[in-house]
C-alpha atoms as a PDB file:
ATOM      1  CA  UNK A   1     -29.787  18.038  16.874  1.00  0.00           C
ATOM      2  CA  UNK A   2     -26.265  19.169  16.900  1.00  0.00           C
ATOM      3  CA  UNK A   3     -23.740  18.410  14.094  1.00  0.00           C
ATOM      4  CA  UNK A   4     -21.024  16.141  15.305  1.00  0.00           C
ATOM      5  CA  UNK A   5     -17.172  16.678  13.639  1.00  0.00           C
ATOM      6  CA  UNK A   6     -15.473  13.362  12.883  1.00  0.00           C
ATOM      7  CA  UNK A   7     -11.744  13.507  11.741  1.00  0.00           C
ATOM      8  CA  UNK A   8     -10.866  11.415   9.126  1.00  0.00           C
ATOM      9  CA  UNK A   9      -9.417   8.186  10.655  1.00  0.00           C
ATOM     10  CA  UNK A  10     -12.979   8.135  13.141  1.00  0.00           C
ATOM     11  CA  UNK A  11     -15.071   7.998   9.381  1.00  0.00           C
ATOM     12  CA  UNK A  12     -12.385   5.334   8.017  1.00  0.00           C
ATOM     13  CA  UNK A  13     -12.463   3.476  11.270  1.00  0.00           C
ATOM     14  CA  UNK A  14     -16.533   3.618  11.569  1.00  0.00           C
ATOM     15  CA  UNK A  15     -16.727   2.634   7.144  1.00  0.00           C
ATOM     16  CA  UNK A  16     -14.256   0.299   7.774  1.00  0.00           C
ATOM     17  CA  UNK A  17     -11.980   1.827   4.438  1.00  0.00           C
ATOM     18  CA  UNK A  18      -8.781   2.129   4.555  1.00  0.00           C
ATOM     19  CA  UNK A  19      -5.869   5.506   4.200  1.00  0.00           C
ATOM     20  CA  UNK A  20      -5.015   5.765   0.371  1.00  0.00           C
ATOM     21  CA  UNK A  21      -1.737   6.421   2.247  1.00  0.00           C
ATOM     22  CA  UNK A  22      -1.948   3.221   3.609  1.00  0.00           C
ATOM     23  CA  UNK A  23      -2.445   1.404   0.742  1.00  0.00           C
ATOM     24  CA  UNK A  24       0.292   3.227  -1.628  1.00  0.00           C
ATOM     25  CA  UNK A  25       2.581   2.475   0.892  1.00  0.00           C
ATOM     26  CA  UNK A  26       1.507  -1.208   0.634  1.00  0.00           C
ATOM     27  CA  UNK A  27       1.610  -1.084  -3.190  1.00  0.00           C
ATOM     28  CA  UNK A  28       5.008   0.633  -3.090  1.00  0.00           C
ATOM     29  CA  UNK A  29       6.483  -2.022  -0.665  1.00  0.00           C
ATOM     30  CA  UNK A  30       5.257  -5.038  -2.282  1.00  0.00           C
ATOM     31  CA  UNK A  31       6.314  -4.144  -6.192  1.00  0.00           C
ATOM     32  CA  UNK A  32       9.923  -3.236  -4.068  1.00  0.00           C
ATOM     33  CA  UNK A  33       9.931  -6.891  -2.759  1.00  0.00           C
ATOM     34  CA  UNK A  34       9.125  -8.143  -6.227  1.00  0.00           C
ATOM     35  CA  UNK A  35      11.963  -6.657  -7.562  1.00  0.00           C
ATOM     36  CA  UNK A  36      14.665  -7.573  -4.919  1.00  0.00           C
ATOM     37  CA  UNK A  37      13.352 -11.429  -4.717  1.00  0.00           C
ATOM     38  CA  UNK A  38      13.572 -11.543  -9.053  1.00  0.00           C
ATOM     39  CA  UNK A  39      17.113 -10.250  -8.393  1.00  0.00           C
ATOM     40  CA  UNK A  40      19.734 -13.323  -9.152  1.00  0.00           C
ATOM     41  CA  UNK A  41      20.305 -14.703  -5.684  1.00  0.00           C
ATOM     42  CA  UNK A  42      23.735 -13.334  -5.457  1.00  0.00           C
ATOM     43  CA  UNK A  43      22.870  -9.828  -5.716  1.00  0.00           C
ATOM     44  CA  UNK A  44      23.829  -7.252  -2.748  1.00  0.00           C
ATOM     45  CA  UNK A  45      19.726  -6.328  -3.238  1.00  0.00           C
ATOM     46  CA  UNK A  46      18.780  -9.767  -2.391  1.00  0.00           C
ATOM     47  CA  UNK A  47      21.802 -10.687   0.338  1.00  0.00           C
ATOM     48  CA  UNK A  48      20.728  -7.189   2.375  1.00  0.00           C
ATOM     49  CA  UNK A  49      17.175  -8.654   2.525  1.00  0.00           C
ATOM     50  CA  UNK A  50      17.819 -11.483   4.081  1.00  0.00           C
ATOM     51  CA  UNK A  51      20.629 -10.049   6.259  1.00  0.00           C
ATOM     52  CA  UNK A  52      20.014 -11.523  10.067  1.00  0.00           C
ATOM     53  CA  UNK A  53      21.514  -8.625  12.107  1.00  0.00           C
ATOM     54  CA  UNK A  54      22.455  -9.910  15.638  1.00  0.00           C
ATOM     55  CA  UNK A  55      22.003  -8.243  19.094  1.00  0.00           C
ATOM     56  CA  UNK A  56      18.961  -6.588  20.115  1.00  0.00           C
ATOM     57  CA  UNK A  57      16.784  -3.881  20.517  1.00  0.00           C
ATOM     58  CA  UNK A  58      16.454  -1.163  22.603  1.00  0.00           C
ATOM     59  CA  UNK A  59      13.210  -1.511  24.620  1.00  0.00           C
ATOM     60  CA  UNK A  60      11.349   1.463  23.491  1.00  0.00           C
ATOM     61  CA  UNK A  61      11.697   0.477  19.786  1.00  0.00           C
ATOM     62  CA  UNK A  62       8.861  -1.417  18.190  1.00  0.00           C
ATOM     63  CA  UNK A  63       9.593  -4.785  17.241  1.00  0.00           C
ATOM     64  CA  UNK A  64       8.374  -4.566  13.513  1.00  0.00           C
ATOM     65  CA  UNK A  65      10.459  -5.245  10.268  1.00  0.00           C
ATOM     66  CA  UNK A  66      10.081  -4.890   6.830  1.00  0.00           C
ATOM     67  CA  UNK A  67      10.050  -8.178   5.992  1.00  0.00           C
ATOM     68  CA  UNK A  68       7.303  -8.491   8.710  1.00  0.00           C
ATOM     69  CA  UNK A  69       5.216  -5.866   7.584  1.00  0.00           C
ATOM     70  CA  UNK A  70       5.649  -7.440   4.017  1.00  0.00           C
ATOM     71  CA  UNK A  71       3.944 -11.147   5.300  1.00  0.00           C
ATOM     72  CA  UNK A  72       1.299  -8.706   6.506  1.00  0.00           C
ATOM     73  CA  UNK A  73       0.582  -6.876   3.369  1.00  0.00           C
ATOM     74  CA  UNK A  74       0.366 -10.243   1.479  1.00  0.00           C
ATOM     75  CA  UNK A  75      -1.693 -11.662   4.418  1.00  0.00           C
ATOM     76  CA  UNK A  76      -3.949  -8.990   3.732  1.00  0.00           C
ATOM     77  CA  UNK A  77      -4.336  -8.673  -0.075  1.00  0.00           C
ATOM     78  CA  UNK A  78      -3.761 -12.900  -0.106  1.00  0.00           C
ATOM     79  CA  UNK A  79      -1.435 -12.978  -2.048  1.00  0.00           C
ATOM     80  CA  UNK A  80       1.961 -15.438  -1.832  1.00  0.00           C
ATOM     81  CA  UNK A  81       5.259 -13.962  -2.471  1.00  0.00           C
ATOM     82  CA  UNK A  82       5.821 -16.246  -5.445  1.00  0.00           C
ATOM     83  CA  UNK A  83       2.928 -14.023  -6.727  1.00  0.00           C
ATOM     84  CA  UNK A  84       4.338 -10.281  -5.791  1.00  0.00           C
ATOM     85  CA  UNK A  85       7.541 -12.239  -7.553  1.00  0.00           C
ATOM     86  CA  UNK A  86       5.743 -12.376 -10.573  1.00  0.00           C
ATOM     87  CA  UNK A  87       4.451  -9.282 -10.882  1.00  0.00           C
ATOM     88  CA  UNK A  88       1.204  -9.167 -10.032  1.00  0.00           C
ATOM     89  CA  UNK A  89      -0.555  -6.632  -8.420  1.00  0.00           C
END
């Protein structure tokens, strides 16, 4: 039998484990979004986070945010955000 080359993402994808890239990113993100939300709630931290910014965009641009890809990340690990608030990891 011949031997068969996978790349990397093919074994994660088959093993079902995910990127350590992945998941610093995630780690990175969420202790980031602890710190703004303990921020008092006049802080230019905490305003720019919840900033609505009006108009749209351009139709080749992917329609993901940060605070999107946040909900995710806690969707995933399930956790609440009262809980990244607090620290925990």
């Amino acid at each position: 039998m011949g031997r068969q080359d996978y790349t990397n993402e093919e074994v994660r994808r088959r093993f079902g484990v995910e990127n350590h890239e992945h998941r610093l990113s995630r780690k990175t993100r969420l202790r980031w979004f602890g710190h703004v939300k303990r921020r008092d709630e006049n802080s230019i931290l905490r305003s720019a986070m919840e900033l609505k910014v009006e108009g749209r965009r351009s139709v080749a641009r992917p329609n993901k945010t940060w605070s999107k890809v946040v909900k995710e990340d806690t969707r995933k690990l399930n956790i609440t955000e009262d809980m990244a608030e607090n620290r925990l990891q």
